[in-house]
N, C-alpha and C. Protein backbone atom coordinates (compact mmCIF):
# COMPACT_ATOMS: atom_id res chain seq x y z
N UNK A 1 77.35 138.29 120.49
CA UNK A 1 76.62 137.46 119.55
C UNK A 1 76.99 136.00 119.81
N UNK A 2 75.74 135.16 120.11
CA UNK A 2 76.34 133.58 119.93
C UNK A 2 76.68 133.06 118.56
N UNK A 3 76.75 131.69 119.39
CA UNK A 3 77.74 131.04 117.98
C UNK A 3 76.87 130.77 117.18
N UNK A 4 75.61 130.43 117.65
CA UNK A 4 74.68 130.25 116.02
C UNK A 4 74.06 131.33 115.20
N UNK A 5 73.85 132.77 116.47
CA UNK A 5 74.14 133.57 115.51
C UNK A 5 75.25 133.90 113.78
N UNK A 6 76.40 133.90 114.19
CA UNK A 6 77.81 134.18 113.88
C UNK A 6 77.35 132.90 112.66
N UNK A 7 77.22 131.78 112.91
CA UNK A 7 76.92 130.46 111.79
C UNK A 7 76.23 131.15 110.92
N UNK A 8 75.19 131.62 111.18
CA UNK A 8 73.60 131.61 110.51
C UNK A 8 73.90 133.04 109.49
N UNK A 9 74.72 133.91 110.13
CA UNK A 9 75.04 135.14 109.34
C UNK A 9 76.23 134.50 108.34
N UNK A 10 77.34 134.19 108.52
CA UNK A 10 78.32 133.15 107.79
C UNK A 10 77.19 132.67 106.61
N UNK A 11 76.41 131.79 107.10
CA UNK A 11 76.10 131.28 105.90
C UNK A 11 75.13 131.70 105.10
N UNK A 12 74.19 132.48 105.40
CA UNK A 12 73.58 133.49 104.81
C UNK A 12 74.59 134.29 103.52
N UNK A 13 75.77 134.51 104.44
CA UNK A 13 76.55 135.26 103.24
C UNK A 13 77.27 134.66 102.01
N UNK A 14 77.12 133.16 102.33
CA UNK A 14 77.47 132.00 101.29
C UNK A 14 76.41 131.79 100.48
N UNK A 15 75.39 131.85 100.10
CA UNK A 15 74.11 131.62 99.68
C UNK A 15 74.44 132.40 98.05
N UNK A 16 74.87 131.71 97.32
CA UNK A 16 75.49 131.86 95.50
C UNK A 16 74.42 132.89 95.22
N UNK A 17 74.38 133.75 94.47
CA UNK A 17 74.13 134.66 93.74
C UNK A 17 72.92 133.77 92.30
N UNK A 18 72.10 133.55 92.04
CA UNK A 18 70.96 133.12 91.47
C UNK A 18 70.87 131.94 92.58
N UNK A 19 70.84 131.61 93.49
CA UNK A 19 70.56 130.33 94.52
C UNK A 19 69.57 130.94 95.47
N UNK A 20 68.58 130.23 95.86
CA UNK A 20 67.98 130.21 97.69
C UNK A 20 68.43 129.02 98.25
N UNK A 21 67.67 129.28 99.68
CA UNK A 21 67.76 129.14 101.10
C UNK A 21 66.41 128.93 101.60
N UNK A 22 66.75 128.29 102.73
CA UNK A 22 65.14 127.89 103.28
C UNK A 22 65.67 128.57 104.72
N UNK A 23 64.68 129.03 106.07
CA UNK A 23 65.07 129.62 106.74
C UNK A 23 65.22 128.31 107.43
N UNK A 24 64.68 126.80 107.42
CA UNK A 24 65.02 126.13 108.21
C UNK A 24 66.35 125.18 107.56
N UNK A 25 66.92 125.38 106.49
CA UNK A 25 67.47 124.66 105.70
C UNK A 25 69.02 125.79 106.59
N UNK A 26 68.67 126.69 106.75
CA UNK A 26 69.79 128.04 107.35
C UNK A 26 70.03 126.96 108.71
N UNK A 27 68.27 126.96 109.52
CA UNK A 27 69.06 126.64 111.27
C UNK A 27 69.40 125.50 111.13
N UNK A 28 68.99 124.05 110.10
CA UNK A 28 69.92 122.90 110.58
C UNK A 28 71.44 123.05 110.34
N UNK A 29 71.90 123.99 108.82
CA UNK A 29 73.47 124.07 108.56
C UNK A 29 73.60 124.60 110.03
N UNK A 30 73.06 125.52 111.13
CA UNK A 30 73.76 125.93 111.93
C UNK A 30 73.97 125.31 113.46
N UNK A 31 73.45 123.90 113.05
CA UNK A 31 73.08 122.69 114.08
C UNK A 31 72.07 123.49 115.09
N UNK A 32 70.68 124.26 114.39
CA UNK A 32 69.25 124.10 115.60
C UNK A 32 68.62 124.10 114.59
N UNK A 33 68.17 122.82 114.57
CA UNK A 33 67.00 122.00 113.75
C UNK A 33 65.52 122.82 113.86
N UNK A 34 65.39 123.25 114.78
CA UNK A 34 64.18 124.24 115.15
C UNK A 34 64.48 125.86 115.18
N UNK A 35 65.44 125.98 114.85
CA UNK A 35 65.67 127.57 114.65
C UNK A 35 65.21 128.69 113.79
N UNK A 36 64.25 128.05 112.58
CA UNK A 36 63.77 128.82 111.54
C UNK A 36 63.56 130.11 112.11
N UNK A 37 62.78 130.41 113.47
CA UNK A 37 62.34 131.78 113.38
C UNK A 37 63.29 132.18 113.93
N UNK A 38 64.45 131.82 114.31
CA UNK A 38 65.76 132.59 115.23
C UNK A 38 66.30 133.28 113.90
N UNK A 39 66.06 132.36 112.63
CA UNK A 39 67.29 133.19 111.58
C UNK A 39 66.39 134.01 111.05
N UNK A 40 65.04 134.07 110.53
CA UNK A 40 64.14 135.03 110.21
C UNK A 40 64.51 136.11 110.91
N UNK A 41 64.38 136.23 112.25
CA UNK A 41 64.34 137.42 113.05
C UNK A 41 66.23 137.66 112.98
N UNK A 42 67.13 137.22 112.70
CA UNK A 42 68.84 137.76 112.54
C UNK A 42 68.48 138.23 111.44
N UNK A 43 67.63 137.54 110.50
CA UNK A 43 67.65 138.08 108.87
C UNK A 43 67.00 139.64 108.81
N UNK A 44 66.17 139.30 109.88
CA UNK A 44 65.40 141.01 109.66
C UNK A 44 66.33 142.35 110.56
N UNK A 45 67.05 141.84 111.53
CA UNK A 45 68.15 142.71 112.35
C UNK A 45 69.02 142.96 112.00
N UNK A 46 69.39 141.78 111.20
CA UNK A 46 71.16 142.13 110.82
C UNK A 46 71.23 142.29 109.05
N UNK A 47 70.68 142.57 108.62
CA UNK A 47 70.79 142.66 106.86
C UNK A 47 71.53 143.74 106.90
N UNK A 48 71.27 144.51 107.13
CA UNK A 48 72.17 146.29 106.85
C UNK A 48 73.43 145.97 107.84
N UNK A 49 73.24 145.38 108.92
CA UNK A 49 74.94 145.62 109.86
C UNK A 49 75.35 144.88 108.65
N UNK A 50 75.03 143.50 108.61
CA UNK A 50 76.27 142.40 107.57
C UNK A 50 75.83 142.44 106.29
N UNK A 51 75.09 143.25 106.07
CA UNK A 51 75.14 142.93 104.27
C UNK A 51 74.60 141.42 103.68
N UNK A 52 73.58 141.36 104.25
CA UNK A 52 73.38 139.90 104.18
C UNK A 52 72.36 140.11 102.67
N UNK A 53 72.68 138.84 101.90
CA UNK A 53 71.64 138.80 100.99
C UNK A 53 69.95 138.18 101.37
N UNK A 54 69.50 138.74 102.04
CA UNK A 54 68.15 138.90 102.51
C UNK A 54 67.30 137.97 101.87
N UNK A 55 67.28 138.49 100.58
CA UNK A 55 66.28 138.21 99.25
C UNK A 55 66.70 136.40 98.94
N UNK A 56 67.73 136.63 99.27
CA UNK A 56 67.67 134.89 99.38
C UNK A 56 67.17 133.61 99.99
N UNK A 57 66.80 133.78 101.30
CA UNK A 57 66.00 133.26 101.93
C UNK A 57 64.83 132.86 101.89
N UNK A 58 64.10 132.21 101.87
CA UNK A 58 62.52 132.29 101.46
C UNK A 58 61.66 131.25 102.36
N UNK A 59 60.81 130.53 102.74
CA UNK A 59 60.28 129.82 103.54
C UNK A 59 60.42 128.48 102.92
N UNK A 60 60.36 127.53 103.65
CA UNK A 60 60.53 126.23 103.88
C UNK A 60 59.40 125.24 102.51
N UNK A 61 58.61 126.21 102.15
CA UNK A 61 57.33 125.77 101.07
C UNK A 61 57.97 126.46 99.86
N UNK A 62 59.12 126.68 99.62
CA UNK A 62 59.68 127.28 98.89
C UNK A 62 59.21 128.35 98.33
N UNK A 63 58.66 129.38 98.89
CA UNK A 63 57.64 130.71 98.68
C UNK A 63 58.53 132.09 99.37
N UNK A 64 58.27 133.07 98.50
CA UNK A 64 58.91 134.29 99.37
C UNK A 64 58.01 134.33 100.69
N UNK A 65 58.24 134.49 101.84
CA UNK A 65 57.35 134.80 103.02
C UNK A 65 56.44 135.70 102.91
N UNK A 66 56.43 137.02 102.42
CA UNK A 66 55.93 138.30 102.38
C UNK A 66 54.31 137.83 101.82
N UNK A 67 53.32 138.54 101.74
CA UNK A 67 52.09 137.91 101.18
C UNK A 67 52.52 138.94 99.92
N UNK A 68 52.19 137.66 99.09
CA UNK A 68 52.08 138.50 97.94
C UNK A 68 51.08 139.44 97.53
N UNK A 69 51.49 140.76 96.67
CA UNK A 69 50.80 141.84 95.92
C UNK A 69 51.26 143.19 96.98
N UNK A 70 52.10 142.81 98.24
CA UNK A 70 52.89 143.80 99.13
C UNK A 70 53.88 144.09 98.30
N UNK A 71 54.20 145.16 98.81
CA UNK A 71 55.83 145.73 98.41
C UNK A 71 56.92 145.24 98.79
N UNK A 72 56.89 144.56 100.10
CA UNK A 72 57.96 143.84 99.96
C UNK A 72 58.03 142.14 99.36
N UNK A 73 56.83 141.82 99.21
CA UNK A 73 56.89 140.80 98.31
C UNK A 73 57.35 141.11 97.14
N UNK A 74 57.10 142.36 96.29
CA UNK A 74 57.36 142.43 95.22
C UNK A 74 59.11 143.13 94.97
N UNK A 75 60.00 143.49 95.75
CA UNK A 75 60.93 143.60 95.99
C UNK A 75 62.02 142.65 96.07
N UNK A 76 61.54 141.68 96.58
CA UNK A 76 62.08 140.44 96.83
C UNK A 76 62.07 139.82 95.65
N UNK A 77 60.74 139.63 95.17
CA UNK A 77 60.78 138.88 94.02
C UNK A 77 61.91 139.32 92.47
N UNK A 78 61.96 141.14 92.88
CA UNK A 78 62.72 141.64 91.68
C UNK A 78 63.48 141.58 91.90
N UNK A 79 64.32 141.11 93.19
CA UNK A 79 65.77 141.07 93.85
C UNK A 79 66.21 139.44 92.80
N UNK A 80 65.25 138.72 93.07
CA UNK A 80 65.86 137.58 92.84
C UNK A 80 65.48 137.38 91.52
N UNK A 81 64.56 138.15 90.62
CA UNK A 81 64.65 137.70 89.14
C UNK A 81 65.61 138.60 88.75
N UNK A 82 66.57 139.55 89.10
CA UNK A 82 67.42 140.42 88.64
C UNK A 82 69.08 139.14 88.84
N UNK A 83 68.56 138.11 89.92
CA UNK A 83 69.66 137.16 90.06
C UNK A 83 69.75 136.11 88.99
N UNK A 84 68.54 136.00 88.28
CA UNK A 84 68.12 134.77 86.99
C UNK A 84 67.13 133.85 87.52
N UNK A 85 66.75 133.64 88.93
CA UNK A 85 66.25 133.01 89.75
C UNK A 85 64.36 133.12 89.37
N UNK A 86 63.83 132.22 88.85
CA UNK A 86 62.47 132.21 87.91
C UNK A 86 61.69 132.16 89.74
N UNK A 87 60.54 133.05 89.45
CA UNK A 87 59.78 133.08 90.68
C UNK A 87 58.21 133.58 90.23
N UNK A 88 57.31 132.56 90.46
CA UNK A 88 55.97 132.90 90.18
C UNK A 88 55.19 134.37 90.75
N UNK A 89 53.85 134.73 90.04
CA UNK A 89 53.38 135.95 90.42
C UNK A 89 53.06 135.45 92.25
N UNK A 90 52.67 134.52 92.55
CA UNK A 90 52.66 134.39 93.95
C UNK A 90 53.70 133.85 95.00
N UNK A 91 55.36 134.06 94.29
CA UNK A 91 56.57 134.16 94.98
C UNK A 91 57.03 133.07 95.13
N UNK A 92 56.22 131.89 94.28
CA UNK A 92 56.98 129.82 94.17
C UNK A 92 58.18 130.26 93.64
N UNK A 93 59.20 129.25 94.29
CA UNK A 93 60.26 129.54 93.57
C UNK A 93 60.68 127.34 93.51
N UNK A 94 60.87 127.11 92.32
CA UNK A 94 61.42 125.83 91.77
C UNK A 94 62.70 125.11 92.96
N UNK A 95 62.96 124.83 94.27
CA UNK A 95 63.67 124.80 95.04
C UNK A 95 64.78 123.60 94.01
N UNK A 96 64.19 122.58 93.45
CA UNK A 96 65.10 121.54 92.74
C UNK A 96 65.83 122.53 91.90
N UNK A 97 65.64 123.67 90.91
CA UNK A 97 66.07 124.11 90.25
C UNK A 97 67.29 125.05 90.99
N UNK A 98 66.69 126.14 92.00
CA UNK A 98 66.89 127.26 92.44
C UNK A 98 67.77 127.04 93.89
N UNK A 99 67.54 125.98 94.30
CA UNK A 99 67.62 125.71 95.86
C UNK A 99 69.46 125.56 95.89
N UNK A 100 69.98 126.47 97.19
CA UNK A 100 71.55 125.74 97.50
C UNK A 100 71.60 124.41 97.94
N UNK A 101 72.90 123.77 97.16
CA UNK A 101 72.77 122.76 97.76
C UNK A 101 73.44 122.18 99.19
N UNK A 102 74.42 122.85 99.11
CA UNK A 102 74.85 122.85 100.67
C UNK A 102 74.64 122.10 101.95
N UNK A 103 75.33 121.07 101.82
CA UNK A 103 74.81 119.94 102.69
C UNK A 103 75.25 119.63 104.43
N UNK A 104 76.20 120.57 103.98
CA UNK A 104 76.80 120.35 105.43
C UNK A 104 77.93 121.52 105.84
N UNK A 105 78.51 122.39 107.18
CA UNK A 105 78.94 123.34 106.94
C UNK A 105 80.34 123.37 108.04
């Protein structure tokens, strides 16, 4: 595993419990400014090896990715209102409110 792998899982697993994540807000903490779809695709491989909180992540428009009225949209969404984390019927989530702040790693 490289090193921005190893970063990107690290900090995935830091991501507070009622907080998100942006998948590109993940690759700059892991210094690749363009990495969004590198951590999407660790996020979808490695959740079960590392236990990663998945449901935390969400896209850069502050939206669950999944299209909403899917099952895994709607999974996600109960993942994270079970965290306190307020998320519209079409998966907006308030990033000023909700968002980590995490500036540097």
């Amino acid at each position: 595993m490289n090193e921005f792998s190893k970063t990107v899982i690290e900090l995935i697993k830091k991501i507070p419990r009622g907080k998100v994540a942006t998948y590109g807000q993940i690759a700059i903490l892991a210094n690749n400014p363009r990495g969004a779809r590198a951590v999407s695709w660790l996020l979808h491989s490695s959740t079960g090896k590392h236990k990663l909180p998945w449901q935390r992540v969400i896209n850069g428009k502050g939206k669950i990715a999944f299209p909403a009225g899917t099952p895994a949209h709607q999974r996600q969404k109960t993942c994270l209102e079970k965290e306190g984390v307020v998320v519209s019927a079409q998966g907006n989530i308030d990033l000023a409110k909700f968002g980590w702040k995490l500036e540097y790693y």
